[in-house]
PDB file of N, CA and C in Angstrom:
ATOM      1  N   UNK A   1     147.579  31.336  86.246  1.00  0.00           N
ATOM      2  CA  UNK A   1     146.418  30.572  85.834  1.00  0.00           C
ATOM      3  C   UNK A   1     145.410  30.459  86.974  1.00  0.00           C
ATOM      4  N   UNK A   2     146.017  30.146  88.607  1.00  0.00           N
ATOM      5  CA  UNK A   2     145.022  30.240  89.632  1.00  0.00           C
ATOM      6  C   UNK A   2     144.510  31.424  89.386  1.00  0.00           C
ATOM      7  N   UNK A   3     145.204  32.137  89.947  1.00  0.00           N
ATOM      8  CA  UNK A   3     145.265  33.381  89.953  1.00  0.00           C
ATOM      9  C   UNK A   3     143.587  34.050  89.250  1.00  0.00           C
ATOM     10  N   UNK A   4     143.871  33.766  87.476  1.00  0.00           N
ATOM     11  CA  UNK A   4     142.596  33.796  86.592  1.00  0.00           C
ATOM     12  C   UNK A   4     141.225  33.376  86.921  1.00  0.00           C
ATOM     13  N   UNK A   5     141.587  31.747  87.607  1.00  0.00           N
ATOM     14  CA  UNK A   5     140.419  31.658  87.789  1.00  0.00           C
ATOM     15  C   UNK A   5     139.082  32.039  89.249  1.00  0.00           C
ATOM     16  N   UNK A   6     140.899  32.538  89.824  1.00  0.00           N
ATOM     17  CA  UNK A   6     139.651  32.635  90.918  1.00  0.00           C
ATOM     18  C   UNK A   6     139.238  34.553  90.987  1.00  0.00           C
ATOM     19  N   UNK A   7     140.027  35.220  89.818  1.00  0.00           N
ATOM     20  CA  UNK A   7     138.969  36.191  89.970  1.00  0.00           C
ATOM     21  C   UNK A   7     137.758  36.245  88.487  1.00  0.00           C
ATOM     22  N   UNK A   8     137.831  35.184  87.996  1.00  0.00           N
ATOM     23  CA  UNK A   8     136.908  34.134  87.176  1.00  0.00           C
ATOM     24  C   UNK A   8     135.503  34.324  88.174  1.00  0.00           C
ATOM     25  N   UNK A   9     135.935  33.403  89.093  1.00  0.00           N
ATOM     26  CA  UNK A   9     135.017  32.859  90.157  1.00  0.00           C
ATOM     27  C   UNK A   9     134.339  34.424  90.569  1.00  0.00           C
ATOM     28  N   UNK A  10     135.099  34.814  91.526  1.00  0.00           N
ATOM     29  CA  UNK A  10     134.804  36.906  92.385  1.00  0.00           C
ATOM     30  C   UNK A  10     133.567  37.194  91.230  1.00  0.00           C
ATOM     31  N   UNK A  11     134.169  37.364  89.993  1.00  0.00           N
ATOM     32  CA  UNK A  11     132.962  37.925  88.538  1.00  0.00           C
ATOM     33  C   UNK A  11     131.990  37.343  88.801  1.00  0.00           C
ATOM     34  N   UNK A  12     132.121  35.811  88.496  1.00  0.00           N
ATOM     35  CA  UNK A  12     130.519  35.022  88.405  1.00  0.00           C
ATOM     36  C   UNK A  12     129.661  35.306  90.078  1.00  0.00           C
ATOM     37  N   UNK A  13     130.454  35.038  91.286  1.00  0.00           N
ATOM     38  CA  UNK A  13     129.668  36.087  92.066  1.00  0.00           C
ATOM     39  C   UNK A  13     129.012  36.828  91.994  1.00  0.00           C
ATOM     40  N   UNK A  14     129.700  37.937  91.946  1.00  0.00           N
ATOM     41  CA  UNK A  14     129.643  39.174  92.156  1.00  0.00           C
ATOM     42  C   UNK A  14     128.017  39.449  90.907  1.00  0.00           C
ATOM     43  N   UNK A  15     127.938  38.831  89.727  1.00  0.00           N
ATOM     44  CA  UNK A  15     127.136  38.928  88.788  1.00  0.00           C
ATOM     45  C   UNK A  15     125.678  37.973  89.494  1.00  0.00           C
ATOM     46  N   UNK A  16     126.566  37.172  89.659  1.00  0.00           N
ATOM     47  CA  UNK A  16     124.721  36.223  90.785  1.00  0.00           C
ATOM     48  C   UNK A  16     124.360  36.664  91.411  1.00  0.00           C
ATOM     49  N   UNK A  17     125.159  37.750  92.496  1.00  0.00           N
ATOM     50  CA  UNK A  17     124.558  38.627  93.509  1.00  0.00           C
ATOM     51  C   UNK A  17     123.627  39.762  92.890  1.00  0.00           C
ATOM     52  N   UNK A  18     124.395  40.442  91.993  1.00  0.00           N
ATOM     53  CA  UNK A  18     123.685  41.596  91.468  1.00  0.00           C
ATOM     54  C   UNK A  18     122.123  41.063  90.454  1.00  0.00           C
ATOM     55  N   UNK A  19     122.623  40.095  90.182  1.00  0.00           N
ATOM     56  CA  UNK A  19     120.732  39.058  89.456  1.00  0.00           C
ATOM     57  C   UNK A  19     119.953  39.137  90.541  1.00  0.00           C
ATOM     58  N   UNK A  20     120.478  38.609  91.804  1.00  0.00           N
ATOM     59  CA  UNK A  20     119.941  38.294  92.488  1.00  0.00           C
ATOM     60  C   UNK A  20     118.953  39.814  93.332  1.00  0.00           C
ATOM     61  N   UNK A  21     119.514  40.411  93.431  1.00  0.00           N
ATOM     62  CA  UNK A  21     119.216  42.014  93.537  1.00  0.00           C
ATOM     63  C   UNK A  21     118.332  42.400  92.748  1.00  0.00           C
ATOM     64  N   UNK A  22     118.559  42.242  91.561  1.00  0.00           N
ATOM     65  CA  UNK A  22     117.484  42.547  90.490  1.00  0.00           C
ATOM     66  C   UNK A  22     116.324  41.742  90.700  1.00  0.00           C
ATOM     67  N   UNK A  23     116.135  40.868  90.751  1.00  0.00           N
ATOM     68  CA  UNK A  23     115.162  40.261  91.096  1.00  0.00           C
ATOM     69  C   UNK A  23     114.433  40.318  92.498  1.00  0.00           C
ATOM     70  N   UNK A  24     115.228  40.300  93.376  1.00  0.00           N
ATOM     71  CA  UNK A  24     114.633  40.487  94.810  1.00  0.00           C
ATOM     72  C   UNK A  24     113.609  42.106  94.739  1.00  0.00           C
ATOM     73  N   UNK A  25     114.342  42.996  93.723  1.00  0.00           N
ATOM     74  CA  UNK A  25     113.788  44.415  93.930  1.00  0.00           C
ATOM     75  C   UNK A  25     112.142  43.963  93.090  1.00  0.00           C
ATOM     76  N   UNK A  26     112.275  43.349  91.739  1.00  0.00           N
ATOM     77  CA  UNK A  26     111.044  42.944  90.883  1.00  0.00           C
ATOM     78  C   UNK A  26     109.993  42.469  91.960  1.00  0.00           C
ATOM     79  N   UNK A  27     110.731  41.451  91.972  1.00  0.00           N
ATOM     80  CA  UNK A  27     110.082  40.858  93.708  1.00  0.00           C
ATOM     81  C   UNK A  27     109.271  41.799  94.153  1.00  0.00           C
ATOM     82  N   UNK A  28     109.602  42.696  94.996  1.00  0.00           N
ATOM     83  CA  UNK A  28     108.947  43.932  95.632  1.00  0.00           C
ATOM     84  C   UNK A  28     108.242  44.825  94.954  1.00  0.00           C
ATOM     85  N   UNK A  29     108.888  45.140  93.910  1.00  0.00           N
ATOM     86  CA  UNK A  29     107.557  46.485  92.546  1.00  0.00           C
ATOM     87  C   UNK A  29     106.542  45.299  92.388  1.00  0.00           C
ATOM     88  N   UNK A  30     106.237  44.268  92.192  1.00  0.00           N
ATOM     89  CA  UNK A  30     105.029  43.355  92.197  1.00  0.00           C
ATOM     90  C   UNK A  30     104.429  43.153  93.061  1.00  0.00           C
ATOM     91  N   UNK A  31     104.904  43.255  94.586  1.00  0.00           N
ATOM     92  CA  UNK A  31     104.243  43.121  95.442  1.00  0.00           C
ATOM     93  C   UNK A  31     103.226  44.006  95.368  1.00  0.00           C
ATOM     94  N   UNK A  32     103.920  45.522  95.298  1.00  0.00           N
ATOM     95  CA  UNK A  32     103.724  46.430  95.659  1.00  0.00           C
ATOM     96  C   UNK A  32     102.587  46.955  94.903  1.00  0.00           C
ATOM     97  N   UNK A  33     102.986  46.806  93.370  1.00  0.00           N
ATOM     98  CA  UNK A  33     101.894  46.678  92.237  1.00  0.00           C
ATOM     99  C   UNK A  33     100.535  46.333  93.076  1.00  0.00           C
ATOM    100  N   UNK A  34     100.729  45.033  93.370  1.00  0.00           N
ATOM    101  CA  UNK A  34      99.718  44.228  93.388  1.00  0.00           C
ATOM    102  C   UNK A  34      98.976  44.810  94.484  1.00  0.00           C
ATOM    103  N   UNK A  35      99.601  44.848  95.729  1.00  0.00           N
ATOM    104  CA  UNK A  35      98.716  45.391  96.729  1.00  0.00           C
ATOM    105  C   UNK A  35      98.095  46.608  96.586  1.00  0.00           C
ATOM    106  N   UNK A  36      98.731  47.264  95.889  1.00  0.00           N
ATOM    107  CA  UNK A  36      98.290  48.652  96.031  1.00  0.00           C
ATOM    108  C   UNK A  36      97.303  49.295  95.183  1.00  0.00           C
ATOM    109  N   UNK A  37      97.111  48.427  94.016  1.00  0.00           N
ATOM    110  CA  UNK A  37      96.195  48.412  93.225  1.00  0.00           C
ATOM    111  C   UNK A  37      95.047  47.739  93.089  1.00  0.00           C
ATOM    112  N   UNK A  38      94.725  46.328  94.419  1.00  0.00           N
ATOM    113  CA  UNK A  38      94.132  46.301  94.911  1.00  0.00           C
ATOM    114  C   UNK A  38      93.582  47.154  95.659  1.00  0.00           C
ATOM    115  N   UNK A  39      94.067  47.486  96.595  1.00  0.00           N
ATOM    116  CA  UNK A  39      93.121  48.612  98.062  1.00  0.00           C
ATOM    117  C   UNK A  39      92.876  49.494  97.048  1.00  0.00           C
ATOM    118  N   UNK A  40      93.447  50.028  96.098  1.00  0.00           N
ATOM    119  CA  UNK A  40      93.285  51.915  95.375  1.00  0.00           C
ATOM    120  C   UNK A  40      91.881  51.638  94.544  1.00  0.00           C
ATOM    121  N   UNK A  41      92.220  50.742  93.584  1.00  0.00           N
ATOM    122  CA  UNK A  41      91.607  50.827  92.732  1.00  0.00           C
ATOM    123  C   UNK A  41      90.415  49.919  92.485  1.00  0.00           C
ATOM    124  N   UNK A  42      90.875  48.645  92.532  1.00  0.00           N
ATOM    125  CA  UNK A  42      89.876  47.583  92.348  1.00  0.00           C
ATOM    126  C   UNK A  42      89.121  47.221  94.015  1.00  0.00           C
ATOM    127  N   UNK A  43      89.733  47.751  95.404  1.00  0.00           N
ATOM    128  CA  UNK A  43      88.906  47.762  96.463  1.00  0.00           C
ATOM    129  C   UNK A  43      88.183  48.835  96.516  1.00  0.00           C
ATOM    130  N   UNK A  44      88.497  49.948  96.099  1.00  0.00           N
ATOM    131  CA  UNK A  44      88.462  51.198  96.294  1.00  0.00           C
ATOM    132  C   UNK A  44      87.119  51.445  95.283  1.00  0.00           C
ATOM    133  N   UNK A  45      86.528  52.724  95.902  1.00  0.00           N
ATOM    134  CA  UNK A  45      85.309  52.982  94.437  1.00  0.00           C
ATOM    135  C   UNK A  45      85.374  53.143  93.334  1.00  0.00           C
ATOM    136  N   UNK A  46      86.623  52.525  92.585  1.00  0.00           N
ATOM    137  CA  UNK A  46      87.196  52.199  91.284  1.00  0.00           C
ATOM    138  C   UNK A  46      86.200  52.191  90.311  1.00  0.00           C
ATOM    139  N   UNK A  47      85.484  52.981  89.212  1.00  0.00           N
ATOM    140  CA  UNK A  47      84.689  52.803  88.312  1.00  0.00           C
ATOM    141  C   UNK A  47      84.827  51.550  87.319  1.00  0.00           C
ATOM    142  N   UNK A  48      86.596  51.817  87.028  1.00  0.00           N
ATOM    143  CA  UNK A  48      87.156  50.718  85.802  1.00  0.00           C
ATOM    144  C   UNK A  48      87.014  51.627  84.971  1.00  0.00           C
ATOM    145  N   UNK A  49      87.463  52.881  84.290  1.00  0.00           N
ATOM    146  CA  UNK A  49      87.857  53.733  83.779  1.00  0.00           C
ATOM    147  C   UNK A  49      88.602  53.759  83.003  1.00  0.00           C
ATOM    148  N   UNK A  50      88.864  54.632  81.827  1.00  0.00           N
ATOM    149  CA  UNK A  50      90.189  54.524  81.280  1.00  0.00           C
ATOM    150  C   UNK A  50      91.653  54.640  81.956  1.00  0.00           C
ATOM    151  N   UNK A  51      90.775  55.647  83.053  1.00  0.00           N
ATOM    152  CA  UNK A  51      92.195  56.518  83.849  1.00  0.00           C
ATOM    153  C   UNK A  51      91.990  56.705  84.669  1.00  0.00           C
ATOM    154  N   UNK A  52      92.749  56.832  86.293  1.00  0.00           N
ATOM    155  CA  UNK A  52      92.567  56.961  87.473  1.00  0.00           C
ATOM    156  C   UNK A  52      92.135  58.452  87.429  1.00  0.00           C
ATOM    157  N   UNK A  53      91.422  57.999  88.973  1.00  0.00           N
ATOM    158  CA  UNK A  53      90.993  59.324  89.244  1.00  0.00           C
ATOM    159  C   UNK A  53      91.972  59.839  90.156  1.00  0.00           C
ATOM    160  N   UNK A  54      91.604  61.437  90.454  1.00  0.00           N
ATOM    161  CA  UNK A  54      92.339  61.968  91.671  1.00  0.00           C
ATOM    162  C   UNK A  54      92.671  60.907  93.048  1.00  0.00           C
ATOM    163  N   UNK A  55      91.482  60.693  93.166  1.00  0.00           N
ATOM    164  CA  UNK A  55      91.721  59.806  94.703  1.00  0.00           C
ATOM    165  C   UNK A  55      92.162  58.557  94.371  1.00  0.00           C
ATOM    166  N   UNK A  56      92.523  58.101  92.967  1.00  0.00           N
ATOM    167  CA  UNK A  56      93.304  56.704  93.232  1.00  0.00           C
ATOM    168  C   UNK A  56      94.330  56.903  93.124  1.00  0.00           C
ATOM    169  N   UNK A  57      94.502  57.815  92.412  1.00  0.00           N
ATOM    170  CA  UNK A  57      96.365  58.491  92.365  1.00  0.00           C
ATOM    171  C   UNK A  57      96.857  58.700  93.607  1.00  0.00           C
ATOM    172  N   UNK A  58      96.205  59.237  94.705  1.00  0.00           N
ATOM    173  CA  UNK A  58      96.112  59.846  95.469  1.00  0.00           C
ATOM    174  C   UNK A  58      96.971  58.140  96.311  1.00  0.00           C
ATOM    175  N   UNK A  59      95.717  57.787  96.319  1.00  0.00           N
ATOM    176  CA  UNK A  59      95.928  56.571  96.968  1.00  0.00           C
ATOM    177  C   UNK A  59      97.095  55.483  96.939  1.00  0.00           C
ATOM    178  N   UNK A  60      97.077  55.590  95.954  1.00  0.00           N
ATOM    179  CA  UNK A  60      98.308  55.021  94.767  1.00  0.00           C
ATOM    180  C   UNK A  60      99.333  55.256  95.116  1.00  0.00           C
ATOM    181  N   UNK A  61      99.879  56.811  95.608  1.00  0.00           N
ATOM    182  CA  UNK A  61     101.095  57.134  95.474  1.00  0.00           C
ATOM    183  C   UNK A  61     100.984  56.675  97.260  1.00  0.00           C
ATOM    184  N   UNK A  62     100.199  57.115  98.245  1.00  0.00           N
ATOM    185  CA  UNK A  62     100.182  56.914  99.905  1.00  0.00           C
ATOM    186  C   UNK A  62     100.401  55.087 100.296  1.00  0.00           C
ATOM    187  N   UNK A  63     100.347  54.479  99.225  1.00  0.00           N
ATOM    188  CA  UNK A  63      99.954  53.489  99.668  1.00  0.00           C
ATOM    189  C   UNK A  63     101.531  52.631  99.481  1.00  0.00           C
ATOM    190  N   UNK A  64     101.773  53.337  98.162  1.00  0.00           N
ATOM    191  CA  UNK A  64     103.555  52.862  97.638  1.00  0.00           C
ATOM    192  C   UNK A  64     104.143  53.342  98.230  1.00  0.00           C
ATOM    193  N   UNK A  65     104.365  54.735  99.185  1.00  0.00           N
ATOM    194  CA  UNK A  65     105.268  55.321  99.965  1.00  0.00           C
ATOM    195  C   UNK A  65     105.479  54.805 100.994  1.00  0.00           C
ATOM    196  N   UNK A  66     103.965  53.731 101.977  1.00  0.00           N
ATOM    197  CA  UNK A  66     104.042  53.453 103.128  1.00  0.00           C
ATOM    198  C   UNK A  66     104.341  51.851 102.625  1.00  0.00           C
ATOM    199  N   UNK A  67     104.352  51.303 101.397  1.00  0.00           N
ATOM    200  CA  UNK A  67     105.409  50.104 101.949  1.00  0.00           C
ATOM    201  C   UNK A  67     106.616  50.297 101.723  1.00  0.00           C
ATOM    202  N   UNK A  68     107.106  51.153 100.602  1.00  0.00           N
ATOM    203  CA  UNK A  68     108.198  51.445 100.765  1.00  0.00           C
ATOM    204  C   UNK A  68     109.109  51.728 101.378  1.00  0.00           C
ATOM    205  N   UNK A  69     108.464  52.663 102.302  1.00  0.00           N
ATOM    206  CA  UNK A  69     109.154  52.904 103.783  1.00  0.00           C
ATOM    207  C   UNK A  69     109.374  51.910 104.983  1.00  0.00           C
ATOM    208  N   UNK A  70     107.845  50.983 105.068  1.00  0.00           N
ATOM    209  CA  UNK A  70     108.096  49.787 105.813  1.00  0.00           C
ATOM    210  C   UNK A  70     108.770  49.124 105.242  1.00  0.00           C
ATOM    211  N   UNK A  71     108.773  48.681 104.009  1.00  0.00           N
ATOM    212  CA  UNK A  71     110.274  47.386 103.431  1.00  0.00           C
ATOM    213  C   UNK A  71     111.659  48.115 104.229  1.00  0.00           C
ATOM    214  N   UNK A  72     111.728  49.440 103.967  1.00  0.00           N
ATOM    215  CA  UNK A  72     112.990  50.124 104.430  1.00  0.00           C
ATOM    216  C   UNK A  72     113.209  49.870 105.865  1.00  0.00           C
ATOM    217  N   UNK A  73     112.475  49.944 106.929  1.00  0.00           N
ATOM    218  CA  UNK A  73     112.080  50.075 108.184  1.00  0.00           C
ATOM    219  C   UNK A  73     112.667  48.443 108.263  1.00  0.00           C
ATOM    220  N   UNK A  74     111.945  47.297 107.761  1.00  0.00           N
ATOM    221  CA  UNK A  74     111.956  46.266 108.378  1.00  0.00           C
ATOM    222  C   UNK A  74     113.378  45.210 107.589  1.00  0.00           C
ATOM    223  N   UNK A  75     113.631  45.987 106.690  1.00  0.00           N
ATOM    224  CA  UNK A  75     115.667  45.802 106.515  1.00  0.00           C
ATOM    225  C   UNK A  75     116.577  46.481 106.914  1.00  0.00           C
ATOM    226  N   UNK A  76     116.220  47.379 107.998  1.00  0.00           N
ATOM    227  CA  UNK A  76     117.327  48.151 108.351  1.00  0.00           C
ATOM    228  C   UNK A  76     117.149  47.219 109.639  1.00  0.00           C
ATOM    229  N   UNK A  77     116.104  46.548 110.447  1.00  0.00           N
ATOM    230  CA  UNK A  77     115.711  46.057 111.670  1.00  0.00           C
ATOM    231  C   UNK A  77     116.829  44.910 111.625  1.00  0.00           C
ATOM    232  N   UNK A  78     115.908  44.200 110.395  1.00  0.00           N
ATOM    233  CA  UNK A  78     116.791  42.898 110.455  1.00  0.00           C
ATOM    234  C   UNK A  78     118.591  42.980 109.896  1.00  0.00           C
ATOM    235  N   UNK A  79     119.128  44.060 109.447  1.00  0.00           N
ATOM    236  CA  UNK A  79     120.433  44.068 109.442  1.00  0.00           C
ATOM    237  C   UNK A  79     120.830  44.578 110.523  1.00  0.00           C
ATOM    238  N   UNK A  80     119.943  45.034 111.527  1.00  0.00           N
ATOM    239  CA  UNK A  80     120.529  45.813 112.987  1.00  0.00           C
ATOM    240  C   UNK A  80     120.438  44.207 113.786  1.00  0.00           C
ATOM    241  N   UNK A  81     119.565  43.433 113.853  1.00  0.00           N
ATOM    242  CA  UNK A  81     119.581  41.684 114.805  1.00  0.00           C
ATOM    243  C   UNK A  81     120.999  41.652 113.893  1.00  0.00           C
ATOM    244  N   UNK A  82     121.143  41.139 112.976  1.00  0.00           N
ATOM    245  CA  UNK A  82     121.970  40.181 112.401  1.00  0.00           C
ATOM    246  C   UNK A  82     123.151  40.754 112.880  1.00  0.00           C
ATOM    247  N   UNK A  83     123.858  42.528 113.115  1.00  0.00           N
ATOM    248  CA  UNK A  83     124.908  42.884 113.559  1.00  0.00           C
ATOM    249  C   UNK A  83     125.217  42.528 114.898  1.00  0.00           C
ATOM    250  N   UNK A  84     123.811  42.674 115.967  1.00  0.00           N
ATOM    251  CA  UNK A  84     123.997  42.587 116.860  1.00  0.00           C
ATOM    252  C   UNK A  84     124.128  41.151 117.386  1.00  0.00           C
ATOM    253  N   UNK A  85     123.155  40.221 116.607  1.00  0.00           N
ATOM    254  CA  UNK A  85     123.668  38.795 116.985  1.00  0.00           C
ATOM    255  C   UNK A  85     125.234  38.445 116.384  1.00  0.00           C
ATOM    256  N   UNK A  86     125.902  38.832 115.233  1.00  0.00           N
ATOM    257  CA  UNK A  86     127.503  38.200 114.989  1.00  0.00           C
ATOM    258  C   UNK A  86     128.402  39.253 116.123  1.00  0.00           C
ATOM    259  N   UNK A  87     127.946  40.256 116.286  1.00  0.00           N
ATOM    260  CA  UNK A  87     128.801  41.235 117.981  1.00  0.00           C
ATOM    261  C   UNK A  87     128.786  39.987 119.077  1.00  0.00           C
ATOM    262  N   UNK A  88     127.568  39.523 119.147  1.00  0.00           N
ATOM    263  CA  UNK A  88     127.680  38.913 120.472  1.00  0.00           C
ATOM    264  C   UNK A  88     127.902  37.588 120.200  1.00  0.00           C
ATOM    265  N   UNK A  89     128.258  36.317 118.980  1.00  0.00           N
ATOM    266  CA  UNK A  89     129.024  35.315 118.502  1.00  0.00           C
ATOM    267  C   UNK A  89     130.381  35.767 118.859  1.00  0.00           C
ATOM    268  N   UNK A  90     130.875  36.869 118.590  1.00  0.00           N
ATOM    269  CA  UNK A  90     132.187  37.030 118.319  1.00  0.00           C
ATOM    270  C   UNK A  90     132.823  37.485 119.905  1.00  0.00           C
ATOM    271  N   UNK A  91     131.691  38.004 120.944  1.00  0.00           N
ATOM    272  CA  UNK A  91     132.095  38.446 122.116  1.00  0.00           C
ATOM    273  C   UNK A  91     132.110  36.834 123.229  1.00  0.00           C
ATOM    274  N   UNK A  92     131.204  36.022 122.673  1.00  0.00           N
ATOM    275  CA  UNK A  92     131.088  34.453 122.960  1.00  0.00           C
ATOM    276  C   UNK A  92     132.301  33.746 122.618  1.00  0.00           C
ATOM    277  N   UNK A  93     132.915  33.617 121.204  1.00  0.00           N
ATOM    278  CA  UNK A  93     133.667  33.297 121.058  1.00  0.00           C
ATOM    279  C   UNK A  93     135.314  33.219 121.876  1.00  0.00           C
ATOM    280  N   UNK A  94     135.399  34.970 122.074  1.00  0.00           N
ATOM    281  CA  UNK A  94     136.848  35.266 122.801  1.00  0.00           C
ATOM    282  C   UNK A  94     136.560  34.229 124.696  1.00  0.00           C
ATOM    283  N   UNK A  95     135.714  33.926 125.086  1.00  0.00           N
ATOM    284  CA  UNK A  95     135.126  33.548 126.324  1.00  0.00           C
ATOM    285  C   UNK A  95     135.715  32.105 126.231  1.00  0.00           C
TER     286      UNK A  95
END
């Protein structure tokens, strides 16, 4: 019966984490939306068209690649502090 509930419990985790994921990513396609369709289109010499032009596509796609890559850049940073600060908790600790 423990047993049940505590991989009960692991599930409902494991399912809040992965919401939580889902959402953190939405999170980011909106950002990303948003900024980028600002500078492209509506900063940009945007007519208001039915349909983008070459250079907002253009723009569009340069503009989603370079945050994409910086979101990537600046979570690989902060999971490289966070390793290196619990290395040196744990090298504090044995002291």
């Amino acid at each position: 019966m423990e047993g049940e509930k505590e991989n009960n419990s692991i599930q409902a985790i494991e399912k809040l984490q992965l919401l939580q994921r889902v959402v953190e990513s939405q999170k980011m396609m909106a950002k990303l939306t948003s900024r980028c369709y600002k500078k492209c289109v509506v900063g940009g010499s945007g007519g208001g068209g039915k349909s983008l032009t070459k250079k907002e596509k253009l723009c569009l796609w340069n503009c989603a690649q370079n945050f994409l890559e910086s979101s990537e850049f600046v979570a690989s940073r902060i999971t490289m502090v966070e390793d290196t600060s619990l290395s040196n908790q744990k090298e504090s600790d044995k002291l």
